[in-house]
Protein backbone atom coordinates (compact mmCIF):
# COMPACT_ATOMS: atom_id res chain seq x y z
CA UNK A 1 -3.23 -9.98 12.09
CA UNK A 2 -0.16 -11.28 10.66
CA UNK A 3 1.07 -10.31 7.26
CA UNK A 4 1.14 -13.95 6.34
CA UNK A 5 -2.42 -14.48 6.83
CA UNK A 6 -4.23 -14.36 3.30
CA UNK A 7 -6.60 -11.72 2.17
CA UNK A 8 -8.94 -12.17 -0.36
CA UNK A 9 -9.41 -9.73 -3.37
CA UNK A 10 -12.79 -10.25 -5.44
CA UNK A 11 -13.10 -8.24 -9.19
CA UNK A 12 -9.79 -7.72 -10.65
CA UNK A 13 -10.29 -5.14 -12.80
CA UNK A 14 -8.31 -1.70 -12.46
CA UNK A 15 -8.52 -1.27 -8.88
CA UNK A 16 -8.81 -5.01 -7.90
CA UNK A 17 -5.25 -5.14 -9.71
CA UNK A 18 -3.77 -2.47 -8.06
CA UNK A 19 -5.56 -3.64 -4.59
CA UNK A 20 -3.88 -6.96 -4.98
CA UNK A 21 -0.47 -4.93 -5.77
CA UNK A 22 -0.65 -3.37 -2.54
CA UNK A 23 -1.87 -6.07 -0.38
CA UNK A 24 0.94 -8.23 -2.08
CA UNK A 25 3.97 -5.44 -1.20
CA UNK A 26 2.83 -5.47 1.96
CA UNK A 27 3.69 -9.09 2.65
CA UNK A 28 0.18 -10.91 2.43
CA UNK A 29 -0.73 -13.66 0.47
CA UNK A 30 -3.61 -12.92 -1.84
CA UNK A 31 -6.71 -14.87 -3.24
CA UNK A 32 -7.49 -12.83 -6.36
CA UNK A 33 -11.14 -13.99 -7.69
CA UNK A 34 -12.13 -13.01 -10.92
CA UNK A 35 -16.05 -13.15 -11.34
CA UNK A 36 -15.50 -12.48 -14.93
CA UNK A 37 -13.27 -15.38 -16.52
CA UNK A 38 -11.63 -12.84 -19.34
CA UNK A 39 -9.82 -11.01 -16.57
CA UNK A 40 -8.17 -14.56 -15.40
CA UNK A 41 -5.64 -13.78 -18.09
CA UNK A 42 -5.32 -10.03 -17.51
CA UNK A 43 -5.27 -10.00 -13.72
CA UNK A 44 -1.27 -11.16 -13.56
CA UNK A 45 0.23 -8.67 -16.71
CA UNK A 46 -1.37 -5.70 -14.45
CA UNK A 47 0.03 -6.73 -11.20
CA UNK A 48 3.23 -7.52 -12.80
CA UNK A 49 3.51 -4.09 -14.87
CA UNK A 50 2.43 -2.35 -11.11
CA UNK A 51 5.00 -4.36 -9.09
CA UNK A 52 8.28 -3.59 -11.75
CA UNK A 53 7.02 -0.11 -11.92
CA UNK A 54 6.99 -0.48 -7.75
CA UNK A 55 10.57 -1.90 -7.84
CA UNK A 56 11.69 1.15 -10.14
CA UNK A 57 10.33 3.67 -7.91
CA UNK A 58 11.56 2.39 -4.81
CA UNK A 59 8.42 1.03 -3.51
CA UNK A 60 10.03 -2.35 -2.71
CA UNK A 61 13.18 -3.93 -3.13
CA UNK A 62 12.10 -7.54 -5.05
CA UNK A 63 11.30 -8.35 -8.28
CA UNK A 64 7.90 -9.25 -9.16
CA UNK A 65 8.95 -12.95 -9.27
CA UNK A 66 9.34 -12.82 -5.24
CA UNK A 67 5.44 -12.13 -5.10
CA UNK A 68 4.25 -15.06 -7.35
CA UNK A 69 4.15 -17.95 -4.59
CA UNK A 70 1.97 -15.41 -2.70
CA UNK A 71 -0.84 -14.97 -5.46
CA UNK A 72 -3.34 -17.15 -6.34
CA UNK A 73 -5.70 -15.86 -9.35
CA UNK A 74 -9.18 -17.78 -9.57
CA UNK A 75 -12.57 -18.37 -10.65
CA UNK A 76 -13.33 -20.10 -7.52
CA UNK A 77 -14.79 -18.75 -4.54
CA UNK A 78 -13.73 -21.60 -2.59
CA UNK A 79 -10.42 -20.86 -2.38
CA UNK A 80 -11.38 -17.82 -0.02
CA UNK A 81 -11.97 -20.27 2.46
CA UNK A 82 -9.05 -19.78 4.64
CA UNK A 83 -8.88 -16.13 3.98
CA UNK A 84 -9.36 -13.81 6.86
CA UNK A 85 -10.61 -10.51 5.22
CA UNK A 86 -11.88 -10.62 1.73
CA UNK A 87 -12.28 -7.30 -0.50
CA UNK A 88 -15.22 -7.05 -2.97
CA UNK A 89 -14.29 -4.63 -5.97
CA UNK A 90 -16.78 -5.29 -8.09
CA UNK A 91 -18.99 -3.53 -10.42
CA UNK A 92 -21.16 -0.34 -8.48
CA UNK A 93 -24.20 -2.47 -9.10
CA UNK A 94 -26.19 -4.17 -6.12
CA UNK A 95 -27.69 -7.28 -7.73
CA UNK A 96 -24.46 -7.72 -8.94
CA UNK A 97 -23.14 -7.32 -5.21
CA UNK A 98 -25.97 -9.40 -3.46
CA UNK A 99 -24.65 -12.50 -5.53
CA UNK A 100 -20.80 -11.98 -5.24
CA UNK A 101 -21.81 -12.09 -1.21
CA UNK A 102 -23.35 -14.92 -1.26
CA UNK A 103 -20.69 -16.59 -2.85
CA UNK A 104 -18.05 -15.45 -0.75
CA UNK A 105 -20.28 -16.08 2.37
CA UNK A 106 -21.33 -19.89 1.33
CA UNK A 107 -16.75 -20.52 1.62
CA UNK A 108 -15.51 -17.82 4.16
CA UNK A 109 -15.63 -18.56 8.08
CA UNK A 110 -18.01 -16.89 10.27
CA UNK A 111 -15.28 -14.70 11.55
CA UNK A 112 -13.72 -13.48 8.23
CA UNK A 113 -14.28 -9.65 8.17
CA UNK A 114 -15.45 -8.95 4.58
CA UNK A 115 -15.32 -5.35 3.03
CA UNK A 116 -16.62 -3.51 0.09
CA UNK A 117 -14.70 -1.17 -2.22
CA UNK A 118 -17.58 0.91 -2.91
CA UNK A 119 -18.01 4.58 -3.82
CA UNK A 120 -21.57 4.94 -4.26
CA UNK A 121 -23.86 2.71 -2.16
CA UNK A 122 -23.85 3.00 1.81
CA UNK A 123 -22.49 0.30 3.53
CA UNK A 124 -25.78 0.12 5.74
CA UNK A 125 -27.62 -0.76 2.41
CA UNK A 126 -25.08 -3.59 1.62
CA UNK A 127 -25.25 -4.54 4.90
CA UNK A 128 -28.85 -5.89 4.16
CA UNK A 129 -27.66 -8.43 0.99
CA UNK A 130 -25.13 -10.47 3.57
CA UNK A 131 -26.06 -12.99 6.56
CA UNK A 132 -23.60 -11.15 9.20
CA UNK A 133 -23.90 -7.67 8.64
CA UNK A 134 -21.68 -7.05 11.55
CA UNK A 135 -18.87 -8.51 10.25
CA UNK A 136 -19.41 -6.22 6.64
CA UNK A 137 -17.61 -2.92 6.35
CA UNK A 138 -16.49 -0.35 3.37
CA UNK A 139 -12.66 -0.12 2.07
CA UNK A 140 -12.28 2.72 -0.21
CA UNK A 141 -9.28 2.97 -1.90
CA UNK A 142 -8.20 5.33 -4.28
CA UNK A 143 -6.72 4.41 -7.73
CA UNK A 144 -3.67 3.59 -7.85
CA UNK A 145 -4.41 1.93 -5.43
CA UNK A 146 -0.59 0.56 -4.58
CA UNK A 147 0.36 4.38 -4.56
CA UNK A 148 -2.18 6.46 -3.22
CA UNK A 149 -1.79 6.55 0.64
CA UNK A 150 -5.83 7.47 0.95
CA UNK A 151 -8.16 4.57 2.00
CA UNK A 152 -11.45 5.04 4.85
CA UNK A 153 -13.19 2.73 6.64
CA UNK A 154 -16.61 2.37 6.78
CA UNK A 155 -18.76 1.32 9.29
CA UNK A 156 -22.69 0.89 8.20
CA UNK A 157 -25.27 0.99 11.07
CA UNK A 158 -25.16 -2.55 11.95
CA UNK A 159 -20.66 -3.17 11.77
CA UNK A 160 -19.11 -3.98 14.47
CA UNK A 161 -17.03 -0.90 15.07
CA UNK A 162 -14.18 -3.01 16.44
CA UNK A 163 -13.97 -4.69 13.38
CA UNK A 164 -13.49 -0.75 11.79
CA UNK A 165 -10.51 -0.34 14.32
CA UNK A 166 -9.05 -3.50 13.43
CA UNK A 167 -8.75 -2.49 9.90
CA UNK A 168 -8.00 0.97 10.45
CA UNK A 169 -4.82 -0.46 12.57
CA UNK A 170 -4.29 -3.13 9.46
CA UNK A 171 -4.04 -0.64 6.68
CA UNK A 172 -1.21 1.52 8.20
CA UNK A 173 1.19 -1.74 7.13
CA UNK A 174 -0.59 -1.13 3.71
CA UNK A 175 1.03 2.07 3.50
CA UNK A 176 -1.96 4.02 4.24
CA UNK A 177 -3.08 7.08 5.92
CA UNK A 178 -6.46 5.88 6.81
CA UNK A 179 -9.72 7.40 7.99
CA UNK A 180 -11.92 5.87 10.50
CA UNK A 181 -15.52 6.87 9.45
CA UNK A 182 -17.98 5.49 12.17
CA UNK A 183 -21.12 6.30 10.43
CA UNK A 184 -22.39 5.51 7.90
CA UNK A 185 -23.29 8.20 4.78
CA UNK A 186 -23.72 8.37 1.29
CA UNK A 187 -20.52 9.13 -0.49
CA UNK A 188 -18.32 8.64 2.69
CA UNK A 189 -16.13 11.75 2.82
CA UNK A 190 -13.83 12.22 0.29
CA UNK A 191 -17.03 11.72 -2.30
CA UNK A 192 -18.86 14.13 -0.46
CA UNK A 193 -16.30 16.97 -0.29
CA UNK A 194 -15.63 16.26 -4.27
CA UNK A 195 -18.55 16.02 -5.89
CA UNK A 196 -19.75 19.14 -4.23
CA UNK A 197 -16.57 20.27 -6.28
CA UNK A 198 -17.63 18.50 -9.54
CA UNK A 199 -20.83 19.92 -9.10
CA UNK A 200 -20.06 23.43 -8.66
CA UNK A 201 -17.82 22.97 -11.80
CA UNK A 202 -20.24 21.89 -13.97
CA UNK A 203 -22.62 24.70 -13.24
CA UNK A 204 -19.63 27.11 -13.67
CA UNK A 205 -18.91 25.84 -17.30
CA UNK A 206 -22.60 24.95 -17.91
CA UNK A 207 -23.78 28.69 -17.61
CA UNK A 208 -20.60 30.26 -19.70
CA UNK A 209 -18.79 31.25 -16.26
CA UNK A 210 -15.33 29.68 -17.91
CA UNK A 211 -14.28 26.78 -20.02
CA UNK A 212 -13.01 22.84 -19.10
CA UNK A 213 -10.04 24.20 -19.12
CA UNK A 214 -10.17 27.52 -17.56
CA UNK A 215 -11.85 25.32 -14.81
CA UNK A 216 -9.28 22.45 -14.20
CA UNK A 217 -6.41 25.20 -14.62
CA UNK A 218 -7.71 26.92 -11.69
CA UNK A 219 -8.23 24.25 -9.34
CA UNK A 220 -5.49 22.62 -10.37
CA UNK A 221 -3.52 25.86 -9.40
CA UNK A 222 -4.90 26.21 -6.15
CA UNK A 223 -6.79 23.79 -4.17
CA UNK A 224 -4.37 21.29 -6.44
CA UNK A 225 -1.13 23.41 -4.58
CA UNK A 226 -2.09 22.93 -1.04
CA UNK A 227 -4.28 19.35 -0.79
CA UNK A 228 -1.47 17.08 -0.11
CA UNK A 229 -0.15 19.07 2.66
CA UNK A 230 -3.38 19.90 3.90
CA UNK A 231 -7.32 19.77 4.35
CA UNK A 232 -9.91 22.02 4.17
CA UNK A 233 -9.97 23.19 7.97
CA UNK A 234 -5.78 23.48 8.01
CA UNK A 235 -5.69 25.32 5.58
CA UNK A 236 -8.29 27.99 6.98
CA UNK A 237 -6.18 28.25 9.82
CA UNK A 238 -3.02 28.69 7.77
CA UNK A 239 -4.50 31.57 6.00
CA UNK A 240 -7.00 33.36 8.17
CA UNK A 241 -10.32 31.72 9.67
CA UNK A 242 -12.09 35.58 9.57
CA UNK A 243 -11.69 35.70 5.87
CA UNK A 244 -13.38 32.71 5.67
CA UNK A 245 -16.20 33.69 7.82
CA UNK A 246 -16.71 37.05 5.58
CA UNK A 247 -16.76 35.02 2.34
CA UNK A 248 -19.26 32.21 2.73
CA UNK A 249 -21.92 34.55 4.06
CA UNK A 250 -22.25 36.02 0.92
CA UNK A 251 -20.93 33.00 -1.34
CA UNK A 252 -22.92 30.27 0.11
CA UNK A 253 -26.14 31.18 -1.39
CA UNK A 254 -24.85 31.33 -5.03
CA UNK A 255 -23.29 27.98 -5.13
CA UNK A 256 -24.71 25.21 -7.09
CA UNK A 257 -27.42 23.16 -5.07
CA UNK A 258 -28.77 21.12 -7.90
CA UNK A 259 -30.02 17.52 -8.10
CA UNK A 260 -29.82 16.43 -11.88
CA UNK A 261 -27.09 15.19 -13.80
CA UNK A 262 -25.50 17.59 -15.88
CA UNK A 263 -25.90 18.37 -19.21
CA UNK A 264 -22.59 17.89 -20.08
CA UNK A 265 -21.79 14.99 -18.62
CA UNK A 266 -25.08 13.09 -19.02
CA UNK A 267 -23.99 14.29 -23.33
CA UNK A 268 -20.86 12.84 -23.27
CA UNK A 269 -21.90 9.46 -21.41
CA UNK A 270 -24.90 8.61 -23.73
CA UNK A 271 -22.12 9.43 -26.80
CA UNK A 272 -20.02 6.11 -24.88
CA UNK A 273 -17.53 8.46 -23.67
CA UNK A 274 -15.06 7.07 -21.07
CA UNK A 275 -12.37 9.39 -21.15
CA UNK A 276 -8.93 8.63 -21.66
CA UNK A 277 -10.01 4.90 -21.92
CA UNK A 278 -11.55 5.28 -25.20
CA UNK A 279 -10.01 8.83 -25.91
CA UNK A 280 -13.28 10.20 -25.81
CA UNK A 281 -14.33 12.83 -22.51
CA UNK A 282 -14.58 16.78 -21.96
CA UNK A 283 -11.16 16.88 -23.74
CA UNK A 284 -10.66 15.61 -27.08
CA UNK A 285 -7.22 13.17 -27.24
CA UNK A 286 -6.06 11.13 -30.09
CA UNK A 287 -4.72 7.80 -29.10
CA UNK A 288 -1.35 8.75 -28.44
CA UNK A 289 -2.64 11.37 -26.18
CA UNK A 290 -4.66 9.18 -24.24
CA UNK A 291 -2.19 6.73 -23.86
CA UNK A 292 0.47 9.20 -22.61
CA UNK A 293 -1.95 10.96 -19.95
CA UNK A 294 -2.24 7.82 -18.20
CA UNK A 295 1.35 6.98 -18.19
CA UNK A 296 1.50 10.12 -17.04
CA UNK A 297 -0.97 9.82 -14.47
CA UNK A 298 0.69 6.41 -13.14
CA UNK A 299 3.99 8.19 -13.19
CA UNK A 300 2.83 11.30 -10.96
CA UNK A 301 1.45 9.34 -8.64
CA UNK A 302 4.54 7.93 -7.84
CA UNK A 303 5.97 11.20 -7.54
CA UNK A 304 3.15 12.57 -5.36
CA UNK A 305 4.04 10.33 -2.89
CA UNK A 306 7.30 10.50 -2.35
CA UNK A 307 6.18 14.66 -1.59
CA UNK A 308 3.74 13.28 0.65
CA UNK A 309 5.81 11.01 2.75
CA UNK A 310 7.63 14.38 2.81
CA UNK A 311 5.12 16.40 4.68
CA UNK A 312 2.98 13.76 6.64
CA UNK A 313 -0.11 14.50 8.90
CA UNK A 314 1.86 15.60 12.01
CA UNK A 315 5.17 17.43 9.98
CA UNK A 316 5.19 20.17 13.00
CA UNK A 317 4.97 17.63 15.93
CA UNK A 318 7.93 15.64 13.93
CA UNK A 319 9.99 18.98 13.35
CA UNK A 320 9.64 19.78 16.71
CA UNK A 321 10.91 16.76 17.66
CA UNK A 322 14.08 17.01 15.36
């Protein structure tokens, strides 16, 4: 697929802007559809504020203004027509879903590949709300989505798995490090691996083990030190497989295998807490705060790339080679 050939982006909220961002860098055109008309006027100050803060960082060399004949933002479906993939990123809600497909399916061609950002429902289930569930596949980014170089491909039980290897060959001109996940599961991978994290962390503060804090310090400290350089199963090897082996035999059966939603988060989300978008979460943050932790969180992952473009997947085979 050329990089001329236009992609369609549907929801432009946080990650549909910074979706848009990336697939715009990367030399696409874009049809950005906004289901909900207030985001019409919001959708282009986002993408702008992520493309100058690109240009400063040394993501790309052009000035915002070089990507505007390449964007269209819309309420109407029908300009997806012509696209040739076309990325829901909409709300984690199927009815919601079922009708955004059918929308995009009544304009698109029967060969357009389309894709859902999802985090939460399998793909096999989404499958059954479209006509051509073969064509249908999950993209899951990561926010910022322009930055981050995680995204997986999903393939549900009925996808065409060449479609999976198409985009899994597409998004390495996104600037992505892809993974190819040919089953379908709830939660994918990375979800999987982290909310056994998140759960395991709740129960820890939950039953007076340590604080918030005492929690995030810790993992911040040491899974935090090693995860861009490595996974799980590297890093065993890099510090001793038999220790491993010792540990979990005895560890394993005191972790956290429960099914309900936490106290303490179920608390804080019945209270309307959002975190730092209302400057209410498991910290407290005036508005000051809250503003400056996601500058700051914009501005580190900017600098957590540039370390991981440092240390890619194969940084022996490419020493070696030096």
């Amino acid at each position: 697929m050329s990089s001329q050939v236009s992609v369609g982006v549907v929801g432009l909220g946080l990650m549909g802007c910074s979706i848009t961002t990336c697939l715009l860098m990367a030399g696409h055109k874009v049809v950005a559809v906004a289901p909900l008309p207030t985001d019409v006027s919001t959708a282009k100050p986002r993408i702008e504020e992520h493309l100058q803060k690109s240009l400063q960082e040394g993501l790309t060399t052009l000035e915002p203004s070089y990507y505007w004949p390449s964007l269209l933002i819309t309420e109407e479906y029908a300009a997806l027509a012509d696209c040739e993939v076309v990325i829901e990123c909409t709300l984690e809600n199927l009815a919601i879903k079922r009708a955004v497909y059918e929308k995009i399916e009544a304009v698109v061609s029967a060969d357009t590949v389309i894709t859902s950002n999802t985090s939460a429902i399998p793909i096999s289930v989404l499958q059954q709300e479209v006509k051509h569930p073969r064509r249908f596949l999950g993209l899951h980014w990561a926010e910022p989505s322009h930055t981050t170089r995680f995204l997986e491909v999903i393939c549900g039980e009925l996808s065409d798995v060449s479609k999976g290897e198409w985009l899994y060959e597409l998004s390495h001109r996104w600037g992505k490090e892809p993974t190819l996940v040919r089953k379908d599961i709830r939660g994918f991978i990375t979800n999987r691996l982290m909310y056994a994290l998140y759960r395991e962390a709740f129960d820890l503060v939950e039953k007076g083990y340590a604080t918030v804090e005492d929690v995030d310090r810790a993992c911040r400290n040491n899974a935090g030190y090693w995860m861009t350089l490595v996974g799980p199963f590297r890093w065993m090897d890099l510090t001793g497989v038999p220790a491993y082996h010792t540990v979990l035999k005895e560890l394993f059966p005191t972790l956290s295998n429960r099914t309900d939603i936490p106290p303490l988060i179920d608390d804080l989300v019945k209270a309307g807490a959002k975190g730092v978008q209302n400057a209410q979460g498991f910290y407290e943050y005036s508005p000051e705060e809250a503003r400056l932790w996601r500058e700051t969180f914009e501005d580190f992952s900017y600098e957590i790339r540039k370390l991981a473009l440092r240390y890619p997947a194969d940084v022996v085979k490419k020493k070696m080679k030096e």
